[in-house]
Protein backbone atom coordinates (compact mmCIF):
# COMPACT_ATOMS: atom_id res chain seq x y z
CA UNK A 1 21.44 -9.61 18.17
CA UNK A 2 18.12 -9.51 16.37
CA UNK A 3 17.61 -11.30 13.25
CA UNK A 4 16.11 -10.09 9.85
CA UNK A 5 15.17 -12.51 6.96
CA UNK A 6 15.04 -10.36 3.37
CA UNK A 7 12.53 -12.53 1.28
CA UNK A 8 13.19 -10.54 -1.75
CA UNK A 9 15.64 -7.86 -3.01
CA UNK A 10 15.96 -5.00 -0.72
CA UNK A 11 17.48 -1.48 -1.80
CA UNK A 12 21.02 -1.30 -0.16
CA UNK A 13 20.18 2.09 1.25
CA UNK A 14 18.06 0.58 3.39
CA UNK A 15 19.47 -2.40 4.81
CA UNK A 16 22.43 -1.02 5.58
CA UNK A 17 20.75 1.10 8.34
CA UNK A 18 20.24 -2.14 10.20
CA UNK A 19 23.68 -1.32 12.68
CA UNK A 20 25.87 -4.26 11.90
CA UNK A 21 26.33 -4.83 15.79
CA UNK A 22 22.96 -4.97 16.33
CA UNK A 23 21.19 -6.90 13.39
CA UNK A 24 21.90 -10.14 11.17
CA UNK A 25 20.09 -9.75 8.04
CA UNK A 26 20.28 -13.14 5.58
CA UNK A 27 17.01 -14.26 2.99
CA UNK A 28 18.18 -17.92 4.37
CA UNK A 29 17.35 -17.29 8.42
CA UNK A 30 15.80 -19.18 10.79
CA UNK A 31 13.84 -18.25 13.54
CA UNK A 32 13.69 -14.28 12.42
CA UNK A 33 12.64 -11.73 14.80
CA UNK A 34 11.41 -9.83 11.91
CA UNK A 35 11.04 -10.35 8.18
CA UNK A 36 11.78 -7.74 5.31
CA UNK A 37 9.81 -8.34 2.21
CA UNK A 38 8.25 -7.13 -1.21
CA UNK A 39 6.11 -9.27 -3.22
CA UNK A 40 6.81 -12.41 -1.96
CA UNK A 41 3.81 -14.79 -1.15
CA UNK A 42 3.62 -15.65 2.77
CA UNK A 43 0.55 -17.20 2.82
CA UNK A 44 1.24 -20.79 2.65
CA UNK A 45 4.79 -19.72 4.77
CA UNK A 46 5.11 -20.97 8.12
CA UNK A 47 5.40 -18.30 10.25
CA UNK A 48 8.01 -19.08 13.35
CA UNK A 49 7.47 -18.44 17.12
CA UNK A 50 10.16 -15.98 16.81
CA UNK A 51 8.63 -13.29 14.48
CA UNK A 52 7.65 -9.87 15.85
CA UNK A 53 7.12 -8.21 12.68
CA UNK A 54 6.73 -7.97 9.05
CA UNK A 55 8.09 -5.15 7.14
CA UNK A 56 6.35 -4.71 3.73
CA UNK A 57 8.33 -1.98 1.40
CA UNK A 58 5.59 -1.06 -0.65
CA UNK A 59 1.67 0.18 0.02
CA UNK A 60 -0.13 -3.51 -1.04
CA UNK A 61 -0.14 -6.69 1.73
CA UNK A 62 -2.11 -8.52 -0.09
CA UNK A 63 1.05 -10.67 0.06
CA UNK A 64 0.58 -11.63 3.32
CA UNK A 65 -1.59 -13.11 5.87
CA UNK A 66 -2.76 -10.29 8.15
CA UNK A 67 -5.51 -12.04 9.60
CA UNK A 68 -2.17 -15.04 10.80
CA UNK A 69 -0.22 -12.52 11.97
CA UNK A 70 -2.40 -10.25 14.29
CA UNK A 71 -3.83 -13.66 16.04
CA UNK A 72 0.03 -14.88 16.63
CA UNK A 73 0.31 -11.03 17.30
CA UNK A 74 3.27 -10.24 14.55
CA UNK A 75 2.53 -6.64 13.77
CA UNK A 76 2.80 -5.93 9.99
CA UNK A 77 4.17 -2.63 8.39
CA UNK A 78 3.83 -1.44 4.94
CA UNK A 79 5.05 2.15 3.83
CA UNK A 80 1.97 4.34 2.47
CA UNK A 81 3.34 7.62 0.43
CA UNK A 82 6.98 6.48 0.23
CA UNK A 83 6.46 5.67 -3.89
CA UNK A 84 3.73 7.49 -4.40
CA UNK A 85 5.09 10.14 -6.80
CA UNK A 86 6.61 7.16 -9.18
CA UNK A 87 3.26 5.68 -9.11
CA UNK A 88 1.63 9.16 -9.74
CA UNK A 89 4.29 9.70 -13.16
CA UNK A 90 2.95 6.70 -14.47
CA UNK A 91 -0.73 7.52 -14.16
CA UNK A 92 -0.03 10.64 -15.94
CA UNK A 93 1.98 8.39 -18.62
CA UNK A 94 -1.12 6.17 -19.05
CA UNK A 95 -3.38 9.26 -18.98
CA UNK A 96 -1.54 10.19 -22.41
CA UNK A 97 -1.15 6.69 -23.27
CA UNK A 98 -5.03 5.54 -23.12
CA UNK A 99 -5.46 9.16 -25.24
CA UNK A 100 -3.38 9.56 -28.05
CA UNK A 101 -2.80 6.07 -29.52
CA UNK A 102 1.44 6.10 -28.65
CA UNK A 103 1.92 2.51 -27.91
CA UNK A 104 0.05 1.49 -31.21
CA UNK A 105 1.80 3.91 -33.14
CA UNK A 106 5.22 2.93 -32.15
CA UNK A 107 4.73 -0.60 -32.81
CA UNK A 108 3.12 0.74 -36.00
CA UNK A 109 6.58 2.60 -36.52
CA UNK A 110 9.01 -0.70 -35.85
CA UNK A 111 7.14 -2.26 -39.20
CA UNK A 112 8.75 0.43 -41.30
CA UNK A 113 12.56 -0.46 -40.38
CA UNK A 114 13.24 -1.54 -43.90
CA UNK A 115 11.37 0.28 -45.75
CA UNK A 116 14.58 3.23 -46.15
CA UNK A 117 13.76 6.19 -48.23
CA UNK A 118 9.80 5.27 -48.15
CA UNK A 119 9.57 5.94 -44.33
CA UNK A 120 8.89 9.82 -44.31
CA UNK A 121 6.45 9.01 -46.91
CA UNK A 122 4.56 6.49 -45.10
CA UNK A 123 4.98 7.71 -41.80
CA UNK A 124 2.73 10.87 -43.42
CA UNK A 125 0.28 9.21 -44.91
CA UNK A 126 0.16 6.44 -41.56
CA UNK A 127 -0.38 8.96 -39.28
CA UNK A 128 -4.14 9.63 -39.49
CA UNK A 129 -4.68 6.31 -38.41
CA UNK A 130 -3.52 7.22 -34.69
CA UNK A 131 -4.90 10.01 -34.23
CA UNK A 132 -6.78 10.62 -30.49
CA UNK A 133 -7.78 13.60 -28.04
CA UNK A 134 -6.24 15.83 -25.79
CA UNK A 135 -6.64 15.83 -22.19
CA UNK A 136 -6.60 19.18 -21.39
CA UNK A 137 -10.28 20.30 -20.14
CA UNK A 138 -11.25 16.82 -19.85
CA UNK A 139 -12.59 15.42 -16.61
CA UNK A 140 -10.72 13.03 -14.70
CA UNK A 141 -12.33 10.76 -11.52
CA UNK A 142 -10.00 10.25 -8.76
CA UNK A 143 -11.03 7.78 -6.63
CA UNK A 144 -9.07 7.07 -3.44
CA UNK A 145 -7.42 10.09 -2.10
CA UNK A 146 -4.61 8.93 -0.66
CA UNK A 147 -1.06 9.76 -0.77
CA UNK A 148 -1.06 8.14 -4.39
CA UNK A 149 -4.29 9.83 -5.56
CA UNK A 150 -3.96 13.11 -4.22
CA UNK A 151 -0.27 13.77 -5.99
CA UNK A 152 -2.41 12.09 -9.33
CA UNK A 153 -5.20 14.81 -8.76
CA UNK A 154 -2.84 17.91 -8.25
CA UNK A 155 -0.69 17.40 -11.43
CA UNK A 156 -3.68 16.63 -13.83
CA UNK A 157 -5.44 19.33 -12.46
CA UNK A 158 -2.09 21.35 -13.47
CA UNK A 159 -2.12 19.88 -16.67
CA UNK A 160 -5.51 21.57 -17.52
CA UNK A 161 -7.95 19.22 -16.66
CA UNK A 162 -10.96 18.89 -14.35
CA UNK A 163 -10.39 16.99 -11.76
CA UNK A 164 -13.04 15.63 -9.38
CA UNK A 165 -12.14 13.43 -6.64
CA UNK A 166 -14.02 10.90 -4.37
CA UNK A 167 -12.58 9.33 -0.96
CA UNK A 168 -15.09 8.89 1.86
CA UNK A 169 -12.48 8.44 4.85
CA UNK A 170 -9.95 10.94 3.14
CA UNK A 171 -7.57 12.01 5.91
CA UNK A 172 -7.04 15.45 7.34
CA UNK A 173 -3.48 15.04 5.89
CA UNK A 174 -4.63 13.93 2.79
CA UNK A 175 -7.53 16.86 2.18
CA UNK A 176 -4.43 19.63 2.92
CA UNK A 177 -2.23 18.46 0.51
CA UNK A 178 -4.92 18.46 -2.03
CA UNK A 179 -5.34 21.46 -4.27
CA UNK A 180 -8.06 23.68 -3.70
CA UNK A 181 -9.30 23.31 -7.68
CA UNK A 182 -9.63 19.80 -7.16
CA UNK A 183 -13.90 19.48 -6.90
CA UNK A 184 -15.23 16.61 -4.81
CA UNK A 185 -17.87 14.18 -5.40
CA UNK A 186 -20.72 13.83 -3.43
CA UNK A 187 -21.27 10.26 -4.81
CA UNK A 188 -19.52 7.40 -6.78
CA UNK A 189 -22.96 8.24 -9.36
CA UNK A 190 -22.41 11.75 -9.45
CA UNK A 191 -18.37 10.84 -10.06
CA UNK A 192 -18.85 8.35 -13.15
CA UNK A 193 -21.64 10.48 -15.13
CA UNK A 194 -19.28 13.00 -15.19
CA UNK A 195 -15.60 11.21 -15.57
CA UNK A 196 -13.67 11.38 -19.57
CA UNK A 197 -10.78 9.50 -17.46
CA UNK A 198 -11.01 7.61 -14.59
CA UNK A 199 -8.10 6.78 -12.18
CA UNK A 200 -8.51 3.82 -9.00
CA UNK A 201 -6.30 4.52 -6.08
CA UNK A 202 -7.70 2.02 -3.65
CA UNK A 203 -6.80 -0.89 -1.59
CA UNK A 204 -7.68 -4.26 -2.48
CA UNK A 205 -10.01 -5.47 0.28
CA UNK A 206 -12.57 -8.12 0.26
CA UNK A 207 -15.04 -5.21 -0.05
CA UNK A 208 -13.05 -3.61 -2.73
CA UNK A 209 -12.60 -6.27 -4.86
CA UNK A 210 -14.45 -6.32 -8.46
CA UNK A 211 -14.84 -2.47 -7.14
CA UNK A 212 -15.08 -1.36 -11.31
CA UNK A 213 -17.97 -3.88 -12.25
CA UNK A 214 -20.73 -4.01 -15.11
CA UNK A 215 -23.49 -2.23 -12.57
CA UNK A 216 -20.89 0.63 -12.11
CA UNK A 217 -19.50 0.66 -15.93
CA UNK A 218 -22.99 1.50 -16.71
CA UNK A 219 -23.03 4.58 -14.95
CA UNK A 220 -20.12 6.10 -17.19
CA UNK A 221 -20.11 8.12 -20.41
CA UNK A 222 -19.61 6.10 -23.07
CA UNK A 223 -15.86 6.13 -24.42
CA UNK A 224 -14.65 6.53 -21.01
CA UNK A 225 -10.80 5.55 -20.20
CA UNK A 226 -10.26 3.26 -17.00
CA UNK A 227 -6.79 3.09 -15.65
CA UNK A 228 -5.79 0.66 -12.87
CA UNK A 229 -2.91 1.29 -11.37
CA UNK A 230 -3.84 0.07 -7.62
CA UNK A 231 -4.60 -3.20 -7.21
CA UNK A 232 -5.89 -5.98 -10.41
CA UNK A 233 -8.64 -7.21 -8.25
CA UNK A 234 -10.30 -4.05 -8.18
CA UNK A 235 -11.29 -4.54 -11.81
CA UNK A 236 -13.42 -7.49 -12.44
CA UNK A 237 -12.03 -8.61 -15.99
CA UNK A 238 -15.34 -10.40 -17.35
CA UNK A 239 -17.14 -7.40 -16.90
CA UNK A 240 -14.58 -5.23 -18.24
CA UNK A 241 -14.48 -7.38 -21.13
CA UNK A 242 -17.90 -6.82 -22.49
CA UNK A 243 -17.32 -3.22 -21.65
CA UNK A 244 -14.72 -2.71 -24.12
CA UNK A 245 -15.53 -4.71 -26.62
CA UNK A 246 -19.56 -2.64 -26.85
CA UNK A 247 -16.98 0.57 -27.20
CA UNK A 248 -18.41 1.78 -23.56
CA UNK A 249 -15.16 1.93 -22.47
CA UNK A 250 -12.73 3.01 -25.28
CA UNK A 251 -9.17 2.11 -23.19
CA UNK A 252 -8.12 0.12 -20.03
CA UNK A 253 -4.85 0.95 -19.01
CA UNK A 254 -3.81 -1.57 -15.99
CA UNK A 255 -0.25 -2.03 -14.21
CA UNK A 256 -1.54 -6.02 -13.79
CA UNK A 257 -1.49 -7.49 -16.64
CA UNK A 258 -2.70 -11.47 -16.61
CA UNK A 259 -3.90 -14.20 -19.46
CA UNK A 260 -7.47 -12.25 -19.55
CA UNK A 261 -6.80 -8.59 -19.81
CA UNK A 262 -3.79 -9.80 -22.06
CA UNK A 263 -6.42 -11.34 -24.68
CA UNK A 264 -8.64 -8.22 -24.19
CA UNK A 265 -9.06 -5.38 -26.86
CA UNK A 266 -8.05 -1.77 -26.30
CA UNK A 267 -5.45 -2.69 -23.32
CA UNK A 268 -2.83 -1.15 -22.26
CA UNK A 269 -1.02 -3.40 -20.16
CA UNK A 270 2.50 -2.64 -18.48
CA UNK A 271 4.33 -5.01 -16.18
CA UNK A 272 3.82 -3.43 -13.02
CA UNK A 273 5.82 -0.40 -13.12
CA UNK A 274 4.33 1.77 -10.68
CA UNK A 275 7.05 1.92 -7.62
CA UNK A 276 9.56 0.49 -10.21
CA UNK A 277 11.88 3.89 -9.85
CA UNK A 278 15.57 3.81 -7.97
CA UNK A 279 13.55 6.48 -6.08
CA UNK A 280 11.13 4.29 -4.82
CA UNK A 281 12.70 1.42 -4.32
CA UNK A 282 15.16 3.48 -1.78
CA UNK A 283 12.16 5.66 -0.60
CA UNK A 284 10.59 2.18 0.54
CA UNK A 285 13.07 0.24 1.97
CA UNK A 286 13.96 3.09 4.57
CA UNK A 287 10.83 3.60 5.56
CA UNK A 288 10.33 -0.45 6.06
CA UNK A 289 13.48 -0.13 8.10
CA UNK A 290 12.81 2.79 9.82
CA UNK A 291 9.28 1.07 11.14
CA UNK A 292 11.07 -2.42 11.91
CA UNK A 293 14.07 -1.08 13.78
CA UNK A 294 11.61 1.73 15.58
CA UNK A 295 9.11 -1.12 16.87
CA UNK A 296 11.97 -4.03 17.63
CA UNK A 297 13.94 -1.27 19.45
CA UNK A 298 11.23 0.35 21.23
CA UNK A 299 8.00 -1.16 20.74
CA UNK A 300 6.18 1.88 18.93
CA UNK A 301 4.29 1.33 15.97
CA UNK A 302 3.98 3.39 12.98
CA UNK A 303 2.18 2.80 9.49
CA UNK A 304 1.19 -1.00 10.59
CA UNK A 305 -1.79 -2.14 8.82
CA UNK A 306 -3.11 -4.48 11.72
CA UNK A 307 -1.93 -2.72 14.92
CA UNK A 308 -2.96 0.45 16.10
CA UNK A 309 -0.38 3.23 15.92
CA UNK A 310 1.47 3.72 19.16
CA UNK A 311 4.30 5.62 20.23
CA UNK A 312 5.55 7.08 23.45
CA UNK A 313 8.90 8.42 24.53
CA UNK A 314 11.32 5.54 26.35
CA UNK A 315 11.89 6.24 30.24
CA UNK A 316 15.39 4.62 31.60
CA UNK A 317 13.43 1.62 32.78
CA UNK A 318 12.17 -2.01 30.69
CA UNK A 319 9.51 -1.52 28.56
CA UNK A 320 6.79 -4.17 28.36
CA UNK A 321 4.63 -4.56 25.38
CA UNK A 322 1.47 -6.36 25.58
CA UNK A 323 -1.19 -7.56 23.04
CA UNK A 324 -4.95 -8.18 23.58
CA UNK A 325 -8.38 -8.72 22.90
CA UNK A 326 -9.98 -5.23 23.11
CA UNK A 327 -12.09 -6.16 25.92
CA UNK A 328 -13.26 -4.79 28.98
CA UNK A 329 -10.92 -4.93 32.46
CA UNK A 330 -7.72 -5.41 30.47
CA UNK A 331 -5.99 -2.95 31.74
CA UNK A 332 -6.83 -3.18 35.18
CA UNK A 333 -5.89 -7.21 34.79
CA UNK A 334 -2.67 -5.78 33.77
CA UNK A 335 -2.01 -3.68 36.14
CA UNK A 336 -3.20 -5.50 39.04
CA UNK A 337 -1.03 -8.24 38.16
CA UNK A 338 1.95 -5.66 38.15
CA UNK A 339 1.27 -3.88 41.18
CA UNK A 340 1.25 -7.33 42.82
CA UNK A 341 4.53 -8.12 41.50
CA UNK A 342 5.68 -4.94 43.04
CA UNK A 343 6.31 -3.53 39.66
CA UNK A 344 5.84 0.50 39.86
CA UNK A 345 4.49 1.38 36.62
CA UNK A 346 6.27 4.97 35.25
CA UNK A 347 4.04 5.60 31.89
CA UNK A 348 1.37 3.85 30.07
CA UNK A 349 -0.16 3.75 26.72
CA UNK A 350 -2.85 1.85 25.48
CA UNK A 351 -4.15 1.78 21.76
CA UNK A 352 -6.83 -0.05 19.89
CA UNK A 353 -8.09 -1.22 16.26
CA UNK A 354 -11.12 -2.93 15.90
CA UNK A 355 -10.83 -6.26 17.71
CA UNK A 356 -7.12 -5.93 19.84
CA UNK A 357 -5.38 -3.18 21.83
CA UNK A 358 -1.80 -2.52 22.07
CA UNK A 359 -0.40 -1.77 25.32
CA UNK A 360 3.66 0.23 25.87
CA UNK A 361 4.02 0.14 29.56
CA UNK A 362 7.38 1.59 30.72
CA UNK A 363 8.22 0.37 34.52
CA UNK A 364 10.97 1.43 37.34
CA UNK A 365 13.16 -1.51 36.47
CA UNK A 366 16.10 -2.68 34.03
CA UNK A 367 14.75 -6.22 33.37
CA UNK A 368 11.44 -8.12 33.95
CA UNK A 369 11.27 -11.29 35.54
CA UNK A 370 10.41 -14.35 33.40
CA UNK A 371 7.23 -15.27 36.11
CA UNK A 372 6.15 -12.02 35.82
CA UNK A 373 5.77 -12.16 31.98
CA UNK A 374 3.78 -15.60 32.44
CA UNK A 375 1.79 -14.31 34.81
CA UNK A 376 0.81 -11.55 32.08
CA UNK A 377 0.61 -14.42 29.39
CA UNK A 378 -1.93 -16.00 31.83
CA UNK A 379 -4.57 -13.17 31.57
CA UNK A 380 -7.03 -14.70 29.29
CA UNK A 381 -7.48 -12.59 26.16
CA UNK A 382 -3.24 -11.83 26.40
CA UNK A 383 -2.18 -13.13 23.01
CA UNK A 384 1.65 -11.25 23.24
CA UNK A 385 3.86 -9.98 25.35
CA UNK A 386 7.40 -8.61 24.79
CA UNK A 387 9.49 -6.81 27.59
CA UNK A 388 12.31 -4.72 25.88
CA UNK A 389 15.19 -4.38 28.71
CA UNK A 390 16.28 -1.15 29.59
């Protein structure tokens, strides 16, 4: 029986399609095969022998220690897409939010509670004081064109504005889903000169980081709205700071609120709403479950953010998985070693990602012997293997 740990809250509909025969899940395990998790900080975690993967239900790792995991070679899994469309309905919301002046007005409106027959009155005579602009023909700057950013650039675009998007690796996927009235950018200069509203719908990366900074503020029209609804780090606060207190940018509306945006001027700041729909909730944890069970059960990997993806069709036989430096001879150092074992091999796949390679080799036998495996842990540069019996 494999074991799952659940380090947070997990939508029901997804746990429960962990077969009750085959899986234990409890946030209080030991020795987990695989660990289920949203926001929960791993990094000062010690991570057991036992652990073949992480399961992240949501798009950000930033949570946990990739760099940990792919040398003890723990794959990690997140689920790109699966909330993307509550994340898109609240970049529209803060598209109307940053333009019309709603969240000061209502708290504008809550003063008036006992003021009775006066409140018509003085909700007239109030009202000039919040008034804003309409986003229709307006420009918005897209940038990231994922899942999350292409959904943001098709429904503004329907909502009468210009939209121009920038994403240097966009995916094949990723440029068919996107409308055809959606312009691209030829630059991240061309995209800001241009850009009433800009949207970020990147990863957090060390290269990322501080991505919106004073050198790239500069670049934008003045009264420019900046909403953040990706990552906090890509925002670097000090500089964003100065920027809206000159005027140069007239709102920041950011899903990552902390002490310094909180003491900023002309914030909008709300508590990290994005995926916080039943829909996406659900939406993620079957898709972290789907991945888990799909790489425990078989070995394949799909949406990891360290692994390469790698999926082939099981034969009758045991499948071995194997994990290694992405060096020359490793396959023939694996295969030798089989072939000498008198191990027929029936289909192969190998995979790689930057430094490591992932190997599914399906053989012509039920079970693998425990001095074959060592003799495969042996191969220097062989960091994991994992034989799934037949």
């Amino acid at each position: 029986m494999y074991k799952i740990q659940n380090l947070n809250e997990i939508d029901q509909e997804g746990l429960k399609l962990f077969s009750a025969d085959q899986y234990e899940i409890n946030s209080e395990l030991t020795n987990p095969d695989a660990i289920i998790l949203r926001s929960f900080k791993m990094h000062d975690m010690e991570l057991p022998s036992s652990l073949k993967a992480i399961a992240r239900a949501g798009a950000g790792v930033n949570n946990i220690p990739i760099d940990k995991c792919t040398n003890k070679g723990i794959v990690v899994f997140n689920t790109p897409g699966a909330n993307a469309n509550g994340v898109k309905e609240l970049i529209i919301a803060g598209l109307m939010l940053s333009s019309r002046d709603i969240s000061e007005s209502i708290e504008w409106c809550k003063t008036l509670k006992d003021k009775g027959d006066e409140i018509p009155g003085l909700v007239e005579k109030g009202k000039k004081n919040f008034a804003g602009q309409e986003i229709k023909q307006k420009t918005l700057a897209v940038i990231g064109l994922g899942a999350i950013g292409v959904l943001a650039a098709n429904a503004a675009q329907s909502l009468g504005m210009r939209v121009v998007g920038y994403d240097p690796y966009m995916s094949v996927k990723a440029a068919l889903r996107l409308s055809r009235n959606v312009e691209i950018a030829s630059s991240i200069e061309n995209l800001f000169s241009q850009a009433d509203y800009i949207t970020i719908n990147i990863p957090q990366t060390s290269e990322t980081k501080g991505f919106i900074n004073k050198e790239r503020i500069a670049l934008m029209k003045d009264n420019v709205r900046i909403l953040n609804f990706a990552r906090g780090g890509l925002i670097n606060n000090a500089d964003m700071k100065v920027a809206l207190e000159e005027g140069k940018v007239a709102r920041y509306v950011t899903d990552f609120p902390d002490a310094e945006i909180m003491a900023m001027k002309n914030v909008i700041a709300i508590p990290h709403l994005g995926a916080s729909t039943s829909e996406s909730e659900t939406n993620c944890a079957v898709m972290a479950v789907d991945q888990l069970m799909e790489y425990i059960e078989n070995g394949n990997i799909i949406n990891s953010v360290n692994f390469p993806q790698a999926s082939m069709e099981r034969n009758d036989g045991a499948r071995i998985l194997i994990c290694n430096k992405n060096i020359p001879n490793m396959v023939g150092q694996i295969t030798t070693t089989l072939a000498d074992a008198d191990v027929n091999i029936a289909n192969m796949l190998n995979r790689n990602r930057e430094e490591i390679a992932y190997n599914i080799i399906d053989v012509y036998r039920k079970e693998v012997e425990v001095d074959i495996i060592q003799k495969l842990e042996a191969i220097d540069g062989i960091f994991m293997v994992r034989v799934i019996p037949a």
